[in-house]
PDB file of N, CA and C in Angstrom:
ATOM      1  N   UNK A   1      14.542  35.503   2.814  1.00  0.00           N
ATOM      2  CA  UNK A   1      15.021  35.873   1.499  1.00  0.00           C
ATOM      3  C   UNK A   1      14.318  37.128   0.987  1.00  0.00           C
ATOM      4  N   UNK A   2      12.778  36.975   1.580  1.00  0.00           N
ATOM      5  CA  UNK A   2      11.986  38.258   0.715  1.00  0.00           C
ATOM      6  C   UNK A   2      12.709  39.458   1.220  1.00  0.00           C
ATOM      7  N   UNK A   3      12.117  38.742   2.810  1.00  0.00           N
ATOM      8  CA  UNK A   3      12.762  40.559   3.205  1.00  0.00           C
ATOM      9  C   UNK A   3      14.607  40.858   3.304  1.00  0.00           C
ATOM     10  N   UNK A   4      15.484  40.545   2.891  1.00  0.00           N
ATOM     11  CA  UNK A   4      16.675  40.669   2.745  1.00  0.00           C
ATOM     12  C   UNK A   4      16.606  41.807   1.151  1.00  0.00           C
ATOM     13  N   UNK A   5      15.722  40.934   0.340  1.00  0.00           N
ATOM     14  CA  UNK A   5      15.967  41.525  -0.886  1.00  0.00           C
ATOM     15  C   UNK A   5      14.841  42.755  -0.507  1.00  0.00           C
ATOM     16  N   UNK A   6      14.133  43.387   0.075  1.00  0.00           N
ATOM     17  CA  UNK A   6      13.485  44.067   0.292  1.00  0.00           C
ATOM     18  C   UNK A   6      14.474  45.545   0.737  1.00  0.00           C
ATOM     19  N   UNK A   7      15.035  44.975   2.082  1.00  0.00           N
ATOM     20  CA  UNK A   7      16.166  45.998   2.975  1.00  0.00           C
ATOM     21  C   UNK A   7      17.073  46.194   1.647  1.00  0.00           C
ATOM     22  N   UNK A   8      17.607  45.391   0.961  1.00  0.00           N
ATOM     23  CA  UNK A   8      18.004  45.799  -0.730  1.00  0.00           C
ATOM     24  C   UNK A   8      17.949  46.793  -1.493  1.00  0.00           C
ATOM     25  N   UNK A   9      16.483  46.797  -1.931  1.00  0.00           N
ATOM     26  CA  UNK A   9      15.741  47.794  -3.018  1.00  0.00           C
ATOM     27  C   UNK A   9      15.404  48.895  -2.139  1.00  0.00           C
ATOM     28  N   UNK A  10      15.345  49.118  -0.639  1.00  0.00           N
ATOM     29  CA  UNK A  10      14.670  50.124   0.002  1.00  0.00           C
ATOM     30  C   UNK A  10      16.270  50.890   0.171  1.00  0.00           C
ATOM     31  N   UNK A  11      17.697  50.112   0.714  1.00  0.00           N
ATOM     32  CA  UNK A  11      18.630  50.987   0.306  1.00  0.00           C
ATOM     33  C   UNK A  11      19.487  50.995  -0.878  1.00  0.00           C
ATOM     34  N   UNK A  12      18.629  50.554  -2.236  1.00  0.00           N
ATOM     35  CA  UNK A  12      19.617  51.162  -3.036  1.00  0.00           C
ATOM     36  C   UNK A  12      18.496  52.691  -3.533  1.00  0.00           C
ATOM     37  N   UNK A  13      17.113  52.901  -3.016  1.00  0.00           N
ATOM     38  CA  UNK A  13      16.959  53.880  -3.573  1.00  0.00           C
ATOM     39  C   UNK A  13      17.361  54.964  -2.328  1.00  0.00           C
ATOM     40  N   UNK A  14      17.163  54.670  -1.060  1.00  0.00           N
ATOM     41  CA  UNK A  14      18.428  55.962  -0.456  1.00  0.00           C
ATOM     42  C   UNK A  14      19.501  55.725  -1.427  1.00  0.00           C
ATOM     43  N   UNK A  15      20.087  54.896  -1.963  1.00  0.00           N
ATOM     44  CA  UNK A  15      21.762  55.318  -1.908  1.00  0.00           C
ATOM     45  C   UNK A  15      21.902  56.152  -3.598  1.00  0.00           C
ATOM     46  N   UNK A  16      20.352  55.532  -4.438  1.00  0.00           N
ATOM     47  CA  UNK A  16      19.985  56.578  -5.860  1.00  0.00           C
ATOM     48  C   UNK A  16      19.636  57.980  -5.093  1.00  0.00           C
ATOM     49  N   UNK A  17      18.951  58.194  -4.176  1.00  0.00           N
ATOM     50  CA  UNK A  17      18.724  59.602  -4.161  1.00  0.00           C
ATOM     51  C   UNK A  17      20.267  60.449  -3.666  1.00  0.00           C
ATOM     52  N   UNK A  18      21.061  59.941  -3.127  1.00  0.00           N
ATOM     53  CA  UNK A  18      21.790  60.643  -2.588  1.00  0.00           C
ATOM     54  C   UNK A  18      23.370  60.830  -4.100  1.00  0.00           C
ATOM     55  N   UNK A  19      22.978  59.706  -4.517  1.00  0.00           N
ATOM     56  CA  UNK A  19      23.434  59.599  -6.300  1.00  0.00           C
ATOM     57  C   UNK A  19      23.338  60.794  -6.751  1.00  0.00           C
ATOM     58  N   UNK A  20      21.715  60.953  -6.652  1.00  0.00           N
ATOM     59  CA  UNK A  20      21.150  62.172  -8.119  1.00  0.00           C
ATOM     60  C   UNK A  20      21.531  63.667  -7.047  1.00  0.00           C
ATOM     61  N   UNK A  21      21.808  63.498  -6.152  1.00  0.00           N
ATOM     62  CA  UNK A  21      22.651  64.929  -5.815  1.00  0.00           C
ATOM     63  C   UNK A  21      23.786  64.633  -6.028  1.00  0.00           C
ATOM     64  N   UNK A  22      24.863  63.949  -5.594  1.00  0.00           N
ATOM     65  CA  UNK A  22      26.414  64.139  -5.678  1.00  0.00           C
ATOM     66  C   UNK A  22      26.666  63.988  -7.452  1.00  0.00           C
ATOM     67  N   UNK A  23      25.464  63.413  -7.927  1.00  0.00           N
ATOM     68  CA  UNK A  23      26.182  63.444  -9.711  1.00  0.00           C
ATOM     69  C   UNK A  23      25.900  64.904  -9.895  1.00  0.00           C
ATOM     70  N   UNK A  24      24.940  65.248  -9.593  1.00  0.00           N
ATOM     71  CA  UNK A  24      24.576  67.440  -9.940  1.00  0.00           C
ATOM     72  C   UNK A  24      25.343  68.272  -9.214  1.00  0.00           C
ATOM     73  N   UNK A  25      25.615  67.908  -8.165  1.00  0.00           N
ATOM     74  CA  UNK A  25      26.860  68.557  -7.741  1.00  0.00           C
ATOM     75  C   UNK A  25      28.412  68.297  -7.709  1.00  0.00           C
ATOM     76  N   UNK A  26      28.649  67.328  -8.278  1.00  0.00           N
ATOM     77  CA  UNK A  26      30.003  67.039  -9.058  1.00  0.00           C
ATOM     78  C   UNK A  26      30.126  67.331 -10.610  1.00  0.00           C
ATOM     79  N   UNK A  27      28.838  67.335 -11.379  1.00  0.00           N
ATOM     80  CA  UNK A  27      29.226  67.702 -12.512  1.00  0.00           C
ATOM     81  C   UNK A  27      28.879  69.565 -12.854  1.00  0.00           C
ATOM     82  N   UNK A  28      28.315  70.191 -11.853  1.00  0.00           N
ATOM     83  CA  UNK A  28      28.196  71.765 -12.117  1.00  0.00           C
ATOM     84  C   UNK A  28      29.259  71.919 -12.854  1.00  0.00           C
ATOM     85  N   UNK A  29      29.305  73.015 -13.362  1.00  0.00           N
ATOM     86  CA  UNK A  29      30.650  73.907 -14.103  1.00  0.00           C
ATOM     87  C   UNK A  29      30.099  75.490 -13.941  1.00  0.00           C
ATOM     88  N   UNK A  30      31.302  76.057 -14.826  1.00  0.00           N
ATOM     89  CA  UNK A  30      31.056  77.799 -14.941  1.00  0.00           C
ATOM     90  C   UNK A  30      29.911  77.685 -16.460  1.00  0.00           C
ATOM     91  N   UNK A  31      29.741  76.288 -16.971  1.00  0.00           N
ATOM     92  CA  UNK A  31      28.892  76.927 -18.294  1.00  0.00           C
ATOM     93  C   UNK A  31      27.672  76.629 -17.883  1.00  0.00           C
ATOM     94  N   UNK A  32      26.348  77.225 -18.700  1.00  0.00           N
ATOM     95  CA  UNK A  32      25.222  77.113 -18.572  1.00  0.00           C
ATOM     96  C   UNK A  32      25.186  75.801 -19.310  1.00  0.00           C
ATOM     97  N   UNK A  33      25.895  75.463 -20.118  1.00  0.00           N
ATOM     98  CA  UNK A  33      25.669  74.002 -20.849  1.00  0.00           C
ATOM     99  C   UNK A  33      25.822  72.846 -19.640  1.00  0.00           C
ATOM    100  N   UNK A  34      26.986  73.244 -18.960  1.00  0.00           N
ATOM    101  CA  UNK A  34      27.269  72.078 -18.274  1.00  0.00           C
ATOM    102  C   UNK A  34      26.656  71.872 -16.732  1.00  0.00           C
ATOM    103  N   UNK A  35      25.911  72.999 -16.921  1.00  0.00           N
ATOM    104  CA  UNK A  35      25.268  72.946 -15.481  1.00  0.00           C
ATOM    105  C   UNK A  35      23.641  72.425 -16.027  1.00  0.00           C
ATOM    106  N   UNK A  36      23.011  72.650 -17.203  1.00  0.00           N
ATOM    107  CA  UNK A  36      22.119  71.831 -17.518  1.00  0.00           C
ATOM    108  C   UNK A  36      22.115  70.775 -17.463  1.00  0.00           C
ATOM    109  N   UNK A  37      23.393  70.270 -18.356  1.00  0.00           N
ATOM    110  CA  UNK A  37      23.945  68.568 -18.678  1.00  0.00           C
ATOM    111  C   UNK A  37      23.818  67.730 -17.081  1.00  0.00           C
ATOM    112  N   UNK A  38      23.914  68.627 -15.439  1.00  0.00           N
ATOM    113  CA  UNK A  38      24.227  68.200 -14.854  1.00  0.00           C
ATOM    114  C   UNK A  38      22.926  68.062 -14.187  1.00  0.00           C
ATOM    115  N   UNK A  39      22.241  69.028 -14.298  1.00  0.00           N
ATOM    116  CA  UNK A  39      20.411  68.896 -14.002  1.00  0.00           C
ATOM    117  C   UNK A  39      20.107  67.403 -14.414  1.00  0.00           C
ATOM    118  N   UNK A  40      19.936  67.591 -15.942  1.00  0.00           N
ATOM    119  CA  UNK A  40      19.223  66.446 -16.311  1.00  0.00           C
ATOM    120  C   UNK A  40      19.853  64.962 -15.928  1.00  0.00           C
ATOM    121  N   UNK A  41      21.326  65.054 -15.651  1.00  0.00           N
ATOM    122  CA  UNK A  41      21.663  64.006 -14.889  1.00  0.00           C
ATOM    123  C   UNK A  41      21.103  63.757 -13.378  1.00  0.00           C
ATOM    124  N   UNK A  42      21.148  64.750 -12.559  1.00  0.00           N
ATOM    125  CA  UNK A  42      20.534  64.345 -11.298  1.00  0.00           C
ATOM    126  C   UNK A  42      19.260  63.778 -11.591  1.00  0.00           C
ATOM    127  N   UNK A  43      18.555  64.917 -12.330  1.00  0.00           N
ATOM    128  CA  UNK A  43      16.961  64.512 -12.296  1.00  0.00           C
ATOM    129  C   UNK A  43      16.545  62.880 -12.827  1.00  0.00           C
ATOM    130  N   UNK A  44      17.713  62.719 -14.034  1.00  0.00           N
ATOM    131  CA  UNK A  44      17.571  61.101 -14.487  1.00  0.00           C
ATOM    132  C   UNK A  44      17.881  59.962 -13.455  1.00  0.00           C
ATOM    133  N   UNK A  45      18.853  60.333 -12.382  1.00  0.00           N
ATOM    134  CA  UNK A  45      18.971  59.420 -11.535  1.00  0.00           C
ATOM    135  C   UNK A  45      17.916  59.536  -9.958  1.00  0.00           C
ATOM    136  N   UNK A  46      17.428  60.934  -9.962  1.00  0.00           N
ATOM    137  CA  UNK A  46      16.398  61.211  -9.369  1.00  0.00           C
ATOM    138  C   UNK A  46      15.365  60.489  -9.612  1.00  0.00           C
ATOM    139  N   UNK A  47      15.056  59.691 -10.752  1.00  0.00           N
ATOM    140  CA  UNK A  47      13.727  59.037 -10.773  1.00  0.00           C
ATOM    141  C   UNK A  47      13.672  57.082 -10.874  1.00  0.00           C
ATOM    142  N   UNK A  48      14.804  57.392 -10.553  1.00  0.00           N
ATOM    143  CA  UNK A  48      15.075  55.771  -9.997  1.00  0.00           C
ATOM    144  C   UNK A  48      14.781  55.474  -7.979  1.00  0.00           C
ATOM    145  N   UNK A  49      14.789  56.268  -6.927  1.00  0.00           N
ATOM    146  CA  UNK A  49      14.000  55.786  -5.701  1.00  0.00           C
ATOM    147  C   UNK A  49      12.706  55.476  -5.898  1.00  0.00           C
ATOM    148  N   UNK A  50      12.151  55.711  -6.543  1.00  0.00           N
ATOM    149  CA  UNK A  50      10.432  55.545  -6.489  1.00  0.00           C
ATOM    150  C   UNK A  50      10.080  53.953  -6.792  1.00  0.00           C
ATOM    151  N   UNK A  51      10.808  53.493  -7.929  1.00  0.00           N
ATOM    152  CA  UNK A  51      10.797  51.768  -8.565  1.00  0.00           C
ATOM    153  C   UNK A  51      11.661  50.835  -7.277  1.00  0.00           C
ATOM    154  N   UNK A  52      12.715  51.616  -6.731  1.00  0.00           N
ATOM    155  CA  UNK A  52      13.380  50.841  -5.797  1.00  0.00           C
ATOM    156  C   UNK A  52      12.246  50.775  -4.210  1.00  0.00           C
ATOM    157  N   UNK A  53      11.860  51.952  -4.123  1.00  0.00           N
ATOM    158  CA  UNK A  53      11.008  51.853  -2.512  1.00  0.00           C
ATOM    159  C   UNK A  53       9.887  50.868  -2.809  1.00  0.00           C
ATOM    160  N   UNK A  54       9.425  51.044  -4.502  1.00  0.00           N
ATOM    161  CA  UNK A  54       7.782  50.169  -4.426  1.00  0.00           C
ATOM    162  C   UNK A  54       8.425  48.988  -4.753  1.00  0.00           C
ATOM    163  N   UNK A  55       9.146  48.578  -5.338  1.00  0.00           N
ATOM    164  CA  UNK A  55      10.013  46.997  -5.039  1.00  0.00           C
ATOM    165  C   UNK A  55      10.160  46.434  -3.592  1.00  0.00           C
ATOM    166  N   UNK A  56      10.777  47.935  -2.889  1.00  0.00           N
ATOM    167  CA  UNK A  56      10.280  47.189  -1.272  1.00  0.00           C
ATOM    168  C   UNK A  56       9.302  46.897  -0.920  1.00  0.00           C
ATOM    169  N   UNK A  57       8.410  47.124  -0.881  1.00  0.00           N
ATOM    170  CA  UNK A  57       7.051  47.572  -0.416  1.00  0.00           C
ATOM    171  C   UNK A  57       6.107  46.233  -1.042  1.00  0.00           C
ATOM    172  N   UNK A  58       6.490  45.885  -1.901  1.00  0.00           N
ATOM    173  CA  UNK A  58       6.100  44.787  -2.631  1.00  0.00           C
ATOM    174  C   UNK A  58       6.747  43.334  -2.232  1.00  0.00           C
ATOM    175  N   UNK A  59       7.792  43.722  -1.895  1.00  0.00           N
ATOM    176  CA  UNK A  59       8.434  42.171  -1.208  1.00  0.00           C
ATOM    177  C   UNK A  59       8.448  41.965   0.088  1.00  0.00           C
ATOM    178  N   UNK A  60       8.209  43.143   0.848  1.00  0.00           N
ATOM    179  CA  UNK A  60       7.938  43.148   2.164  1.00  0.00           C
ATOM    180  C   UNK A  60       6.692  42.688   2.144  1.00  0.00           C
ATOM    181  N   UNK A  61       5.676  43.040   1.408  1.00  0.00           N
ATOM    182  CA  UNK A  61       4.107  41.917   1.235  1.00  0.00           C
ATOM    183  C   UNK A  61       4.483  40.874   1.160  1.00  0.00           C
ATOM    184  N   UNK A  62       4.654  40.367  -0.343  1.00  0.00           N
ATOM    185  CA  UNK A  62       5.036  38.687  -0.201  1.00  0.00           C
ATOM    186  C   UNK A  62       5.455  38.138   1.101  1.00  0.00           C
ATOM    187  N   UNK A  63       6.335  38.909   1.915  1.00  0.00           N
ATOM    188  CA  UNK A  63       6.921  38.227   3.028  1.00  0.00           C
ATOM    189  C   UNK A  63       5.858  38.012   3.491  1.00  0.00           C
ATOM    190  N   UNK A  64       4.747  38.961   4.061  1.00  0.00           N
ATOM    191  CA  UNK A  64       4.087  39.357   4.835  1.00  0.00           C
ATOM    192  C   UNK A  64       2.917  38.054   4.050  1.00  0.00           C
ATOM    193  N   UNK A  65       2.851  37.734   3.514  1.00  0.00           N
ATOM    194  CA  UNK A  65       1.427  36.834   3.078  1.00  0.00           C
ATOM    195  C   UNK A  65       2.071  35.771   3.108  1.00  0.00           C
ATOM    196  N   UNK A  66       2.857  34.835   3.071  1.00  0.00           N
ATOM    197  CA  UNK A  66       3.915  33.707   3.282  1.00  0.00           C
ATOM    198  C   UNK A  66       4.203  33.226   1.958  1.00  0.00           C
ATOM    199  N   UNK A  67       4.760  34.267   1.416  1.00  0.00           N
ATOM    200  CA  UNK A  67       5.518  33.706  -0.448  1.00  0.00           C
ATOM    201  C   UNK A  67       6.720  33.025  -0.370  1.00  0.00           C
ATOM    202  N   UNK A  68       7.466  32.983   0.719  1.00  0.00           N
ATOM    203  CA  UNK A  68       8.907  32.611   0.805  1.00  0.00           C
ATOM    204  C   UNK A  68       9.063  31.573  -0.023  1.00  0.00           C
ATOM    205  N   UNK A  69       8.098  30.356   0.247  1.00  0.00           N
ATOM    206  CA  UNK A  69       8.381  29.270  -0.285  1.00  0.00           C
ATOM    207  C   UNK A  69       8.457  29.069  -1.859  1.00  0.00           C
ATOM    208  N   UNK A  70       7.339  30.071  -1.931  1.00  0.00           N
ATOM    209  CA  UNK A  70       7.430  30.438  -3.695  1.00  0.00           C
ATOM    210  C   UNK A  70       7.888  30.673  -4.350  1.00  0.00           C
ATOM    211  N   UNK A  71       9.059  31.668  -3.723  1.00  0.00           N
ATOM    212  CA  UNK A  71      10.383  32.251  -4.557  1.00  0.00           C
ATOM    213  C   UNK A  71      11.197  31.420  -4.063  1.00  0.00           C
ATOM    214  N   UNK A  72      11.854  30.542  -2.874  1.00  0.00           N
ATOM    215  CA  UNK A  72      12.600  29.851  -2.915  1.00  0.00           C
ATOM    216  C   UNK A  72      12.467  28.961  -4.044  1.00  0.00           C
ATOM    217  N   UNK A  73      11.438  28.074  -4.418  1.00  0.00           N
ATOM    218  CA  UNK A  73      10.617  27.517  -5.565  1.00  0.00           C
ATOM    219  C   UNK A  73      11.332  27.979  -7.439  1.00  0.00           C
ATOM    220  N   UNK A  74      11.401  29.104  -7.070  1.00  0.00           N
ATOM    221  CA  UNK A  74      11.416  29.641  -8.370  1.00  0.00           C
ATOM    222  C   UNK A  74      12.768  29.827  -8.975  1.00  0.00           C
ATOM    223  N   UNK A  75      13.131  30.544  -7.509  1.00  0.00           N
ATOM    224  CA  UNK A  75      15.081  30.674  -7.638  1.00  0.00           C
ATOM    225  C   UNK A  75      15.576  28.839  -7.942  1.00  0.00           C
ATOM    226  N   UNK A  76      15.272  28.145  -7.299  1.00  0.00           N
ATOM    227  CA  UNK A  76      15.702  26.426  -7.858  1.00  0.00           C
ATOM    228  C   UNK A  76      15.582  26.571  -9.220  1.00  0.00           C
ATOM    229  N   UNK A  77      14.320  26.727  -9.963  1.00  0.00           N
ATOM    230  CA  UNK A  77      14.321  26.960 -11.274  1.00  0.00           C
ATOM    231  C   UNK A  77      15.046  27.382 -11.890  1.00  0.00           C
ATOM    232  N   UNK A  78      14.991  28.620 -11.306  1.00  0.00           N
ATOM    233  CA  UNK A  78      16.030  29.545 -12.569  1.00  0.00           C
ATOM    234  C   UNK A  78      17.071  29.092 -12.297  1.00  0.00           C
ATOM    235  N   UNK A  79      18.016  28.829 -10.967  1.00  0.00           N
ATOM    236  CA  UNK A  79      19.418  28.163 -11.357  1.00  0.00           C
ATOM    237  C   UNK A  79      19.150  27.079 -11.879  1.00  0.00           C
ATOM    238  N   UNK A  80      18.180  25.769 -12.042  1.00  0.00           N
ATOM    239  CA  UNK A  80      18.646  25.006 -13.160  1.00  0.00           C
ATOM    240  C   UNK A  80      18.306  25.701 -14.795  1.00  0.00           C
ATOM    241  N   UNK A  81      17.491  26.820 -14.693  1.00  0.00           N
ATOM    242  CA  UNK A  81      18.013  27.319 -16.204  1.00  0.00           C
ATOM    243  C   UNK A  81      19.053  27.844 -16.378  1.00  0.00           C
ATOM    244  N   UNK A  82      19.857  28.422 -15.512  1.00  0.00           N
ATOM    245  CA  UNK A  82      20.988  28.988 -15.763  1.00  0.00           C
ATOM    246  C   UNK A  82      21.981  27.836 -16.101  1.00  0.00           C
ATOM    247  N   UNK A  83      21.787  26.910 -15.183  1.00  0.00           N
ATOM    248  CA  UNK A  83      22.909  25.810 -15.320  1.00  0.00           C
ATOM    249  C   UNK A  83      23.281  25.151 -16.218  1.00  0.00           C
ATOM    250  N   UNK A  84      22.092  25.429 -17.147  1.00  0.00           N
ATOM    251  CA  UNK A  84      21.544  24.567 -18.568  1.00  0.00           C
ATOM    252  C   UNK A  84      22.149  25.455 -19.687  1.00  0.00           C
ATOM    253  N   UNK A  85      22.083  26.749 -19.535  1.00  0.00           N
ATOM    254  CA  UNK A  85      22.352  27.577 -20.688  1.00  0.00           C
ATOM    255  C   UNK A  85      24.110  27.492 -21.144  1.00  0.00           C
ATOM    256  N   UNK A  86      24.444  27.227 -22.302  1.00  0.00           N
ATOM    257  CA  UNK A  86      25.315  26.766 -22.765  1.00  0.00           C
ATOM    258  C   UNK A  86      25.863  28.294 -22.672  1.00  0.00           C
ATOM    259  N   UNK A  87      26.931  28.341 -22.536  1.00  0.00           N
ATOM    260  CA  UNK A  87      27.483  30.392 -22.355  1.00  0.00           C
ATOM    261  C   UNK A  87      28.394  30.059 -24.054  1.00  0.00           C
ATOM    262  N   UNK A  88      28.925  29.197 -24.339  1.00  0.00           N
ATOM    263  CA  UNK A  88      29.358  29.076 -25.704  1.00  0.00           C
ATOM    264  C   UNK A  88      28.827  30.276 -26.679  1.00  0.00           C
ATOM    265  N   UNK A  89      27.314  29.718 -26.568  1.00  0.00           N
ATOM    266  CA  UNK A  89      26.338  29.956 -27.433  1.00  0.00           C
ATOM    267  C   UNK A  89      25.933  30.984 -27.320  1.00  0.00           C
ATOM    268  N   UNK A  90      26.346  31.867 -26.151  1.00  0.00           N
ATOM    269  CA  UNK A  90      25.741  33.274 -26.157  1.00  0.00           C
ATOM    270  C   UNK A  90      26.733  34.247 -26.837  1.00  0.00           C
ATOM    271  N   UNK A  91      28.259  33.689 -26.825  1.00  0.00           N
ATOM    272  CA  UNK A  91      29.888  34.664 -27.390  1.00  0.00           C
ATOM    273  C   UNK A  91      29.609  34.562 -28.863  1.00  0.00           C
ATOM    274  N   UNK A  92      29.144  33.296 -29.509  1.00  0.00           N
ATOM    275  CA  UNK A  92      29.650  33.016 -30.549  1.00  0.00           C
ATOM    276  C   UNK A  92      28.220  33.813 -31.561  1.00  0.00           C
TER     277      UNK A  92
END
């Protein structure tokens, strides 16, 4: 489980870096406005690989020290909190 969710977070930040180019190079234009607008978009999605690789890097440990059981442990939990939470109560 660790390392599944690991191979996860390690390719969604390849698939953010390759993001924060195709959003800067799909949104260029002929204006200097819109070629800024398109900077600060790459660069904003540019700084999302770094949280995704050390998320890997971090669950590839747990694997590596024998946490499995711990988060299997935990995920039981949280689906019986989920199971519990009335969704009524979250619309109304």
């Amino acid at each position: 489980m660790l390392d599944k969710l690991g191979y996860l977070a390690a390719g969604l930040g390849i698939t953010s870096i390759a993001a924060s180019v195709a959003s800067w190079y799909a949104e260029k234009g002929d204006d200097d406005a819109e070629n800024a607008h398109a900077e600060r978009t790459g660069i904003f999605i540019g700084l999302w690989p770094q949280t995704f690789f050390a998320l890997a890097i971090v669950l590839f440990k747990l694997k590596e020290m024998g946490h499995e059981k711990d988060v299997q442990r935990l995920l039981k939990k949280l689906e019986g909190k989920v199971s519990d939470l009335d969704v009524s109560k979250l619309k109304g």
